[in-house]
C-alpha atoms as a PDB file:
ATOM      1  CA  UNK A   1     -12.471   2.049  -1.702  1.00  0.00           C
ATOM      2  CA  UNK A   2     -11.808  -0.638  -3.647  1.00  0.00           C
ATOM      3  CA  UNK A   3      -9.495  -3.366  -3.365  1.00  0.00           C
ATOM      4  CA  UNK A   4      -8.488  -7.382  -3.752  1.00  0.00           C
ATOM      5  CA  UNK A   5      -5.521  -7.412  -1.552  1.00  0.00           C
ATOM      6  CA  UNK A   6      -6.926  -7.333   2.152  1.00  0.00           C
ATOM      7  CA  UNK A   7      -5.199  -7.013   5.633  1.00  0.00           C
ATOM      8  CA  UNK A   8      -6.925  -7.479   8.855  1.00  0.00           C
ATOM      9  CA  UNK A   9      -5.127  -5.776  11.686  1.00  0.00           C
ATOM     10  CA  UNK A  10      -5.708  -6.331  15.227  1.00  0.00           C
ATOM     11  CA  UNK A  11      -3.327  -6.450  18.772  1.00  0.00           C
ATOM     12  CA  UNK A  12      -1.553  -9.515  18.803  1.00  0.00           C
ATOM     13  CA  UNK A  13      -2.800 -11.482  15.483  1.00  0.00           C
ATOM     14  CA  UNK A  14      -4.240 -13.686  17.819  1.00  0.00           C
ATOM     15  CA  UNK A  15      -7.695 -13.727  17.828  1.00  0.00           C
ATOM     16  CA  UNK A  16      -9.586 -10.856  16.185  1.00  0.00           C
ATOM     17  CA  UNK A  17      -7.992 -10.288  13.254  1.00  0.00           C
ATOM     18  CA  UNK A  18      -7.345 -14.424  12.480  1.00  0.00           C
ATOM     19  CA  UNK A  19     -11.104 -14.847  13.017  1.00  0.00           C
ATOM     20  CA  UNK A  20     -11.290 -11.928  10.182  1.00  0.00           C
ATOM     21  CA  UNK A  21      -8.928 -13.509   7.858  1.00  0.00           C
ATOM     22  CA  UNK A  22     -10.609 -16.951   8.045  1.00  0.00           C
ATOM     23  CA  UNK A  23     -14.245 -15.663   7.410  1.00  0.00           C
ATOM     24  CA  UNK A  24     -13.070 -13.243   4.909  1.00  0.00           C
ATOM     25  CA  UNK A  25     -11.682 -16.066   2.935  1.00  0.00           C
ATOM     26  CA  UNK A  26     -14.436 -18.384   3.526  1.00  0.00           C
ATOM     27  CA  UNK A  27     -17.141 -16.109   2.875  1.00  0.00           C
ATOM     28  CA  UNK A  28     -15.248 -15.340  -0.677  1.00  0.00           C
ATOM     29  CA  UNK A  29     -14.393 -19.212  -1.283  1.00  0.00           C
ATOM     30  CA  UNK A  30     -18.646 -19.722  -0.640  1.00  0.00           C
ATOM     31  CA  UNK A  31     -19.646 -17.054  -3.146  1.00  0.00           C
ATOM     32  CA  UNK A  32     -20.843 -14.133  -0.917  1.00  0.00           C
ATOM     33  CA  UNK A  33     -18.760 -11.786  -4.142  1.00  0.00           C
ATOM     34  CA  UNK A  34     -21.099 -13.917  -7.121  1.00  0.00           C
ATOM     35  CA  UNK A  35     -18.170 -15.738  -8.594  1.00  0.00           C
ATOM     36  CA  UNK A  36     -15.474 -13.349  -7.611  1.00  0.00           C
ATOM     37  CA  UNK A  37     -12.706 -15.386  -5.719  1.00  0.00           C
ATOM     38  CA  UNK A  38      -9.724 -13.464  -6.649  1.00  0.00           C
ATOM     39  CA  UNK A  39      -9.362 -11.835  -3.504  1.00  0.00           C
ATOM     40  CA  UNK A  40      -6.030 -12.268  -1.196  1.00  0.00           C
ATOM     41  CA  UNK A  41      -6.516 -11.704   2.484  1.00  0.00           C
ATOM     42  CA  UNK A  42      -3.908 -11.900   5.330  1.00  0.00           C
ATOM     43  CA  UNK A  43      -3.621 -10.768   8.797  1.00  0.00           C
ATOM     44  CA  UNK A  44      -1.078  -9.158  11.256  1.00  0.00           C
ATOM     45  CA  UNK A  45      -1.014  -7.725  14.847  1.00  0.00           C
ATOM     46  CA  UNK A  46      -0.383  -4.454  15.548  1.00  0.00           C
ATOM     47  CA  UNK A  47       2.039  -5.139  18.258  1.00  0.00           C
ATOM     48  CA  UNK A  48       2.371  -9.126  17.325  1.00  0.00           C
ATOM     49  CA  UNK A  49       5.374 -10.973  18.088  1.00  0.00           C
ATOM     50  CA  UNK A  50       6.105 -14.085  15.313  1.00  0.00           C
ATOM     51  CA  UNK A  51       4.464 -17.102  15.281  1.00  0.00           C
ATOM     52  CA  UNK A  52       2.030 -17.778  17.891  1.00  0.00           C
ATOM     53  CA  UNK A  53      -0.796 -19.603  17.063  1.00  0.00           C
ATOM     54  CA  UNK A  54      -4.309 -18.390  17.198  1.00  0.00           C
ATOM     55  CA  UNK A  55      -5.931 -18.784  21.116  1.00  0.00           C
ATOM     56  CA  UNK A  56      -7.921 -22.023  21.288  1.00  0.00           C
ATOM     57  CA  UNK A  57     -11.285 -20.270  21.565  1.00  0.00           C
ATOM     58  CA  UNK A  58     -10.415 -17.929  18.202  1.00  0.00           C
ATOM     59  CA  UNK A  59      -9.567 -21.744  17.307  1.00  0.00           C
ATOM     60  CA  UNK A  60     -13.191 -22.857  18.756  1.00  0.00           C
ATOM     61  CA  UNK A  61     -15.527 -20.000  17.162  1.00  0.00           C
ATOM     62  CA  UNK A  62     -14.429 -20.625  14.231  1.00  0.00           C
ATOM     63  CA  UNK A  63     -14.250 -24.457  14.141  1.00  0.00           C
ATOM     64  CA  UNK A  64     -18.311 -23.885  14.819  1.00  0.00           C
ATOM     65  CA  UNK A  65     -18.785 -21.777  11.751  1.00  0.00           C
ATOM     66  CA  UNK A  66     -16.762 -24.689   9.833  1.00  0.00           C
ATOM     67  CA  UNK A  67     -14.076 -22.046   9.218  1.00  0.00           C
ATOM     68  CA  UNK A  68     -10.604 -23.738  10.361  1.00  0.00           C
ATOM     69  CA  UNK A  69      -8.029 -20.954  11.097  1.00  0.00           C
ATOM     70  CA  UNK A  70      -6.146 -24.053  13.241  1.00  0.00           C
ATOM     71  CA  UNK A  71      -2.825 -23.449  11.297  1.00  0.00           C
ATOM     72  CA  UNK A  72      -2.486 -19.423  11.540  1.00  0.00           C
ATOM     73  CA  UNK A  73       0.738 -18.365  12.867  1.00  0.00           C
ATOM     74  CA  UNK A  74       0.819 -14.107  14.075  1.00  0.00           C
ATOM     75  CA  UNK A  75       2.416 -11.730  12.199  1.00  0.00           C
ATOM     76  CA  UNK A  76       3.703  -8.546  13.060  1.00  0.00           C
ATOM     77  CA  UNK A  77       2.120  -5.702  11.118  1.00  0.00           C
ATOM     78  CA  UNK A  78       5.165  -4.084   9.024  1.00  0.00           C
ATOM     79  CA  UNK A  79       5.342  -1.559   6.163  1.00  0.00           C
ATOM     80  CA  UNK A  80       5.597  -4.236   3.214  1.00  0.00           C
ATOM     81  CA  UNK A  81       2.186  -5.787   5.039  1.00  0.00           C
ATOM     82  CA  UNK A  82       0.792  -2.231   4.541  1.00  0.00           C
ATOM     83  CA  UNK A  83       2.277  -1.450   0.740  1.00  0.00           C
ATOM     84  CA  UNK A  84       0.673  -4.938   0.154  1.00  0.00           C
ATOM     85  CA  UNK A  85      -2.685  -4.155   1.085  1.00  0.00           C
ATOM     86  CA  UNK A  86      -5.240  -2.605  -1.255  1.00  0.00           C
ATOM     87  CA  UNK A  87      -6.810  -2.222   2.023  1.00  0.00           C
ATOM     88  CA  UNK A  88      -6.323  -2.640   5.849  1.00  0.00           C
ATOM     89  CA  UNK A  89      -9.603  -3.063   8.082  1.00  0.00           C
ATOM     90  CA  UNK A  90      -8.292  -2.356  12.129  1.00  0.00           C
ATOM     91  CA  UNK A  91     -10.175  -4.143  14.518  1.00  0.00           C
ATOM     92  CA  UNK A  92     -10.128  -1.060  16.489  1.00  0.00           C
ATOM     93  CA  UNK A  93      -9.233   2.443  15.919  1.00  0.00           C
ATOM     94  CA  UNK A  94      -5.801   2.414  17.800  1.00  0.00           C
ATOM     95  CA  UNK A  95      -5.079  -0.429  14.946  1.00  0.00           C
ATOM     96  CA  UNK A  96      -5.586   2.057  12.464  1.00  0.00           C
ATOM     97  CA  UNK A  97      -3.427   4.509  14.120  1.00  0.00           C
ATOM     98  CA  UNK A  98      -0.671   1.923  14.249  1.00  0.00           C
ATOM     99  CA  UNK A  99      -0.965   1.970  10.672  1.00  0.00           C
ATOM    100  CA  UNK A 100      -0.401   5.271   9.672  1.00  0.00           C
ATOM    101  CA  UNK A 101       2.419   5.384  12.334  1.00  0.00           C
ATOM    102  CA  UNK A 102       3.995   2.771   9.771  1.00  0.00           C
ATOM    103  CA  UNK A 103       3.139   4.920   7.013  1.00  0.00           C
ATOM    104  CA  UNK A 104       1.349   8.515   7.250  1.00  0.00           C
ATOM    105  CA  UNK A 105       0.368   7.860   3.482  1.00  0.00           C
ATOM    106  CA  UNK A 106      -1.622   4.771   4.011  1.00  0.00           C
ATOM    107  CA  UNK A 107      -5.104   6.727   5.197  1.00  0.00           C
ATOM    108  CA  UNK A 108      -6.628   6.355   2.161  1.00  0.00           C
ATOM    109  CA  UNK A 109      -7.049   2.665   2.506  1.00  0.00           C
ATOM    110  CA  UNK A 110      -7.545   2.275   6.305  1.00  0.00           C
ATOM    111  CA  UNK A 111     -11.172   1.347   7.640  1.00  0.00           C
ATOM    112  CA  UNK A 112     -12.177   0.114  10.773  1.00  0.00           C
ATOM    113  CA  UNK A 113     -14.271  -2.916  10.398  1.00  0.00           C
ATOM    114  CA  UNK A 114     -17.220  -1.616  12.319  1.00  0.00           C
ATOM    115  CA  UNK A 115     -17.603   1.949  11.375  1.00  0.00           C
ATOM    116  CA  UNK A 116     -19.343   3.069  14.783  1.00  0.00           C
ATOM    117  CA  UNK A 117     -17.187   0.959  17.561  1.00  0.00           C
ATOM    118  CA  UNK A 118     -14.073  -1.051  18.421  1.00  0.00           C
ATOM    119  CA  UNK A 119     -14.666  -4.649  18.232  1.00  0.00           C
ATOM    120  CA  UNK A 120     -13.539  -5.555  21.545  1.00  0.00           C
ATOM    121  CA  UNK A 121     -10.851  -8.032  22.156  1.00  0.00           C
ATOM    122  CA  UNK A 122     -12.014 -11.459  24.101  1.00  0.00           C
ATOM    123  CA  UNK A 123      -8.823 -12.114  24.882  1.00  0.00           C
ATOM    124  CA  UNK A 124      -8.939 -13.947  28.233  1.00  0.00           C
ATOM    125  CA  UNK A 125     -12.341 -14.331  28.298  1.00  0.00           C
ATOM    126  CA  UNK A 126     -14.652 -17.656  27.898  1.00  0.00           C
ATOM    127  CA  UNK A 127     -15.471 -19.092  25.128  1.00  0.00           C
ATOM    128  CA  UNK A 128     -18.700 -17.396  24.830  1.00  0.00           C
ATOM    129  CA  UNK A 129     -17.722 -14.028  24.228  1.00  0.00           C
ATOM    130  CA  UNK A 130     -15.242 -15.029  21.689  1.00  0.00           C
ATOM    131  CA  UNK A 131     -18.454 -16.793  19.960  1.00  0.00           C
ATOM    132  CA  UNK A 132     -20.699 -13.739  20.186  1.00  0.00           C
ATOM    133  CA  UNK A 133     -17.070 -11.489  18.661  1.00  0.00           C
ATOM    134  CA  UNK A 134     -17.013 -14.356  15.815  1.00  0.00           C
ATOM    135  CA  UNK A 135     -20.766 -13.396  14.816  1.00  0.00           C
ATOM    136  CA  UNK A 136     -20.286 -10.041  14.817  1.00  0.00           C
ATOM    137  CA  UNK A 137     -17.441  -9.913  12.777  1.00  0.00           C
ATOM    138  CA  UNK A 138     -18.798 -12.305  10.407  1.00  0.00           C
ATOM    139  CA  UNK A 139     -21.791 -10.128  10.010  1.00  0.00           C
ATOM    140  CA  UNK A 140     -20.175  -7.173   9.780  1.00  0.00           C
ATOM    141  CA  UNK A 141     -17.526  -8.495   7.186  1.00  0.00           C
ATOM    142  CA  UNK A 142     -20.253  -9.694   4.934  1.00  0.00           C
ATOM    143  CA  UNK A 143     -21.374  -5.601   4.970  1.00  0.00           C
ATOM    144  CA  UNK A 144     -17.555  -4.958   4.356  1.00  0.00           C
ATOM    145  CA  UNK A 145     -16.755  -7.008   1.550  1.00  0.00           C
ATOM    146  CA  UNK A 146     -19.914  -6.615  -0.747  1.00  0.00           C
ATOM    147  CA  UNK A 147     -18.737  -2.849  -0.596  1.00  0.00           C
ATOM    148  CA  UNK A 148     -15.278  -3.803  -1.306  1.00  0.00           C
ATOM    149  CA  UNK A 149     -16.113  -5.253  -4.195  1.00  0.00           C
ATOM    150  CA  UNK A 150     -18.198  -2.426  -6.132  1.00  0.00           C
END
């Protein structure tokens, strides 16, 4: 799987996949691809409503990994979000389902970010656990991406 045009999907577009989007684009702006910066990213929620902001801890994590996703506004996930996307990395694998409930012919370009488990939503809980969900998607996006790119 290959692909330049990337869409994070997650619940509500509220804290997973914003913290996703943000990385992503950081890690690429920093040169984790060698040079290659002609990636588009976005996110959406799987069952998002329009235009809430990302929580304050999503806000938080990221702010500590100098990321600033401060001015990300949810998006519901939608077929033209899917026809978009090269490819669409689900937080969890109900995410993914959502996706081919949009469109049956998107499975070809669905992954879930973590191949093995559901990265949990934090949603409600402290600030911690949002922290430790930031690290482990950044670590598992740098994984992600590198393969992206081949």
């Amino acid at each position: 799987m290959k692909g330049r045009t990337v869409l994070f999907v997650c619940t509500g577009n509220t804290c997973r996949s914003p913290m996703a989007e943000g990385l992503a684009r950081h890690l690429i702006a920093h040169g984790l691809l060698e040079g290659d910066r002609n990636w588009q990213i976005q996110s959406a929620g799987a069952w998002a409503s329009l235009g809430s902001p990302a929580t304050p801890e999503a806000i938080h994590a990221m702010a500590r990994m100098e990321v600033d996703i401060s001015t990300h506004r949810s998006q519901p996930l939608t077929k033209d979000l899917i026809d978009w996307a090269a490819v669409i990395i689900g937080m969890s694998q109900s995410h993914l389902d959502q996706v081919l409930e949009l469109d049956p012919g998107a499975g070809d370009k669905i992954l879930r970010l973590d191949p093995e488990h559901d990265i949990e939503d934090p949603i409600g809980q402290p600030q911690e656990v949002y922290d430790q969900t930031a690290r482990e998607i950044k670590r598992l996006l740098q994984a992600r991406l590198k393969e992206l790119a081949r």
